[in-house]
Protein backbone atom coordinates (compact mmCIF):
# COMPACT_ATOMS: atom_id res chain seq x y z
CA UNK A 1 -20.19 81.17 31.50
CA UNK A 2 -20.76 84.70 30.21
CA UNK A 3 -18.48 87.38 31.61
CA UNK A 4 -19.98 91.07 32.90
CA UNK A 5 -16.68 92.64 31.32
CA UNK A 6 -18.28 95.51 29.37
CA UNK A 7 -21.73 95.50 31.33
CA UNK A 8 -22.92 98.33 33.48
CA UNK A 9 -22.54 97.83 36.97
CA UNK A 10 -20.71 95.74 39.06
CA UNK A 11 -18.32 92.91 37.85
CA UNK A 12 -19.56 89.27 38.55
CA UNK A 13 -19.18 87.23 41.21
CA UNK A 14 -17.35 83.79 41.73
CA UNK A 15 -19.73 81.74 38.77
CA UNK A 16 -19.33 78.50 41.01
CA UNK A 17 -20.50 79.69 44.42
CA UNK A 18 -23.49 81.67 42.64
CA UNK A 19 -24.47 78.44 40.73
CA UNK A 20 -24.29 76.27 43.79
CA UNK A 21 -26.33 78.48 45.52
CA UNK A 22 -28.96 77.94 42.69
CA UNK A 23 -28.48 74.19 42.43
CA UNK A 24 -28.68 74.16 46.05
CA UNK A 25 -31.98 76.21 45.97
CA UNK A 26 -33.54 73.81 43.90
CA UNK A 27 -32.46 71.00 45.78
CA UNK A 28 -33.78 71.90 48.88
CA UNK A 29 -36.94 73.31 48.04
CA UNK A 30 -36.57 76.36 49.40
CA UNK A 31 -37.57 79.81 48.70
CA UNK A 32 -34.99 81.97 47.13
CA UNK A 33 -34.95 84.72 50.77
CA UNK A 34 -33.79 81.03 52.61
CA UNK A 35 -30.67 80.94 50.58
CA UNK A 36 -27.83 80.20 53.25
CA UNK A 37 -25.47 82.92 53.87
CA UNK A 38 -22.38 81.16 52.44
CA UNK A 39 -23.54 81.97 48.89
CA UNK A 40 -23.86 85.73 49.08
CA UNK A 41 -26.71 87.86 48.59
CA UNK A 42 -30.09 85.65 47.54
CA UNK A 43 -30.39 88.80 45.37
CA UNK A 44 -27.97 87.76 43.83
CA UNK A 45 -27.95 84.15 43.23
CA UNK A 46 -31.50 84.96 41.69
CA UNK A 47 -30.79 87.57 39.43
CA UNK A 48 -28.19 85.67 37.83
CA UNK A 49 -30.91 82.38 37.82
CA UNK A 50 -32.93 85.18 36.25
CA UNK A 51 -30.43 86.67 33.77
CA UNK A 52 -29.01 83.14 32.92
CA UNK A 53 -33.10 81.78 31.83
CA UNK A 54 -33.63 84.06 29.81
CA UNK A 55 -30.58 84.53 27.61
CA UNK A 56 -30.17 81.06 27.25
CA UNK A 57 -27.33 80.15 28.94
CA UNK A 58 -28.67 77.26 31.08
CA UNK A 59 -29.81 75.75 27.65
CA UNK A 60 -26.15 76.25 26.54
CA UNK A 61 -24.73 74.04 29.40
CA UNK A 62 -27.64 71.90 29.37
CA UNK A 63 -26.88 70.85 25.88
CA UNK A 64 -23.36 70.87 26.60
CA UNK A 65 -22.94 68.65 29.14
CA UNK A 66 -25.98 65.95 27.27
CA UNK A 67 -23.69 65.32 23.97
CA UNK A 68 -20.59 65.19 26.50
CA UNK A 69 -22.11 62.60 28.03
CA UNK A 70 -24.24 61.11 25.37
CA UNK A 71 -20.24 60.94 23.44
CA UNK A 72 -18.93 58.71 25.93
CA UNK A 73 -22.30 56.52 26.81
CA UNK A 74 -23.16 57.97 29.75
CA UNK A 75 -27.15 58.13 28.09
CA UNK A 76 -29.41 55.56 27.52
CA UNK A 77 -32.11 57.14 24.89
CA UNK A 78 -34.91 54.59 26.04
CA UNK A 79 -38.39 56.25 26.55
CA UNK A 80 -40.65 54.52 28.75
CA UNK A 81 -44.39 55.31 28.59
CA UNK A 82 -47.29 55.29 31.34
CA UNK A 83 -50.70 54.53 30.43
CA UNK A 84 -52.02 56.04 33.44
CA UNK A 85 -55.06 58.09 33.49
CA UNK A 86 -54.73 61.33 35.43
CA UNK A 87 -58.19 63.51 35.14
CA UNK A 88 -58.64 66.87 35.62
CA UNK A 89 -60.96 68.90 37.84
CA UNK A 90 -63.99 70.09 36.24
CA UNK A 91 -62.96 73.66 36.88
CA UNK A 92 -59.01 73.10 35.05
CA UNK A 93 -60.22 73.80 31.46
CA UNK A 94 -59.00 76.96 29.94
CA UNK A 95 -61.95 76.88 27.71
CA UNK A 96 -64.75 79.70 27.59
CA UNK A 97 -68.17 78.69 29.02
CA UNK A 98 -71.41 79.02 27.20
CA UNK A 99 -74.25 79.76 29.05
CA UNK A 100 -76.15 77.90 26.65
CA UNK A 101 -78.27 79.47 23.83
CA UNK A 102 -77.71 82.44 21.30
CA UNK A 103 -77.12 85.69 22.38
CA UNK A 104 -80.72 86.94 20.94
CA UNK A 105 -82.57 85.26 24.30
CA UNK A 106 -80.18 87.31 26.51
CA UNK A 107 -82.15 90.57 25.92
CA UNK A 108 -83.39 92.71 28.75
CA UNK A 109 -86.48 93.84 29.51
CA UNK A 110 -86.43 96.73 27.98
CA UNK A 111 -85.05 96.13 24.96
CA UNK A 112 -87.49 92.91 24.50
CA UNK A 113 -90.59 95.33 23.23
């Protein structure tokens, strides 16, 4: 886990209560101001979520702890793939409309002389 030793401000706190504050966050679904008590400040617990994402320190762990367990078996690399058909909403493309026809018949009235 990265240390604050050096860093501006105030020193870390405990790394374990802080992360089970976050894991418990996530597993209960709940917004980040719900945060129980018993973990400190949800201030916090998310800025250290927030500083954690984006230097790459949950990827760290997260590759960690797959060839830890991927070394002793613990993974079983089968994919398994759906054929299911999900559809969109008309209104879910992120594509530009076209209003159909070039921009030449768009011409007001008073610049169609």
């Amino acid at each position: 886990m990265p240390s604050s030793d050096g860093s501006p401000g105030r020193p870390f706190n405990n790394h374990r209560l802080v992360v089970e504050g976050i894991v418990y966050r996530f597993r209960a679904v709940i917004p980040w101001r719900d945060l129980p008590e018993c973990f400190g400040s949800w201030k916090t617990v998310w800025k250290r979520h927030r500083r954690f994402s984006s230097d790459g320190t949950w990827d760290r762990i997260h590759t960690q702890l797959l060839a830890e367990a991927d070394a002793v078996g613990m993974i079983d690399w089968e994919v398994s793939v759906d054929s299911t058909v999900n559809r969109a909403h008309q209104h879910a493309t992120n594509l530009p409309r076209t209003t159909g026809g070039p921009v030449e018949l768009h011409e007001t009235a008073r610049g169609a002389s």
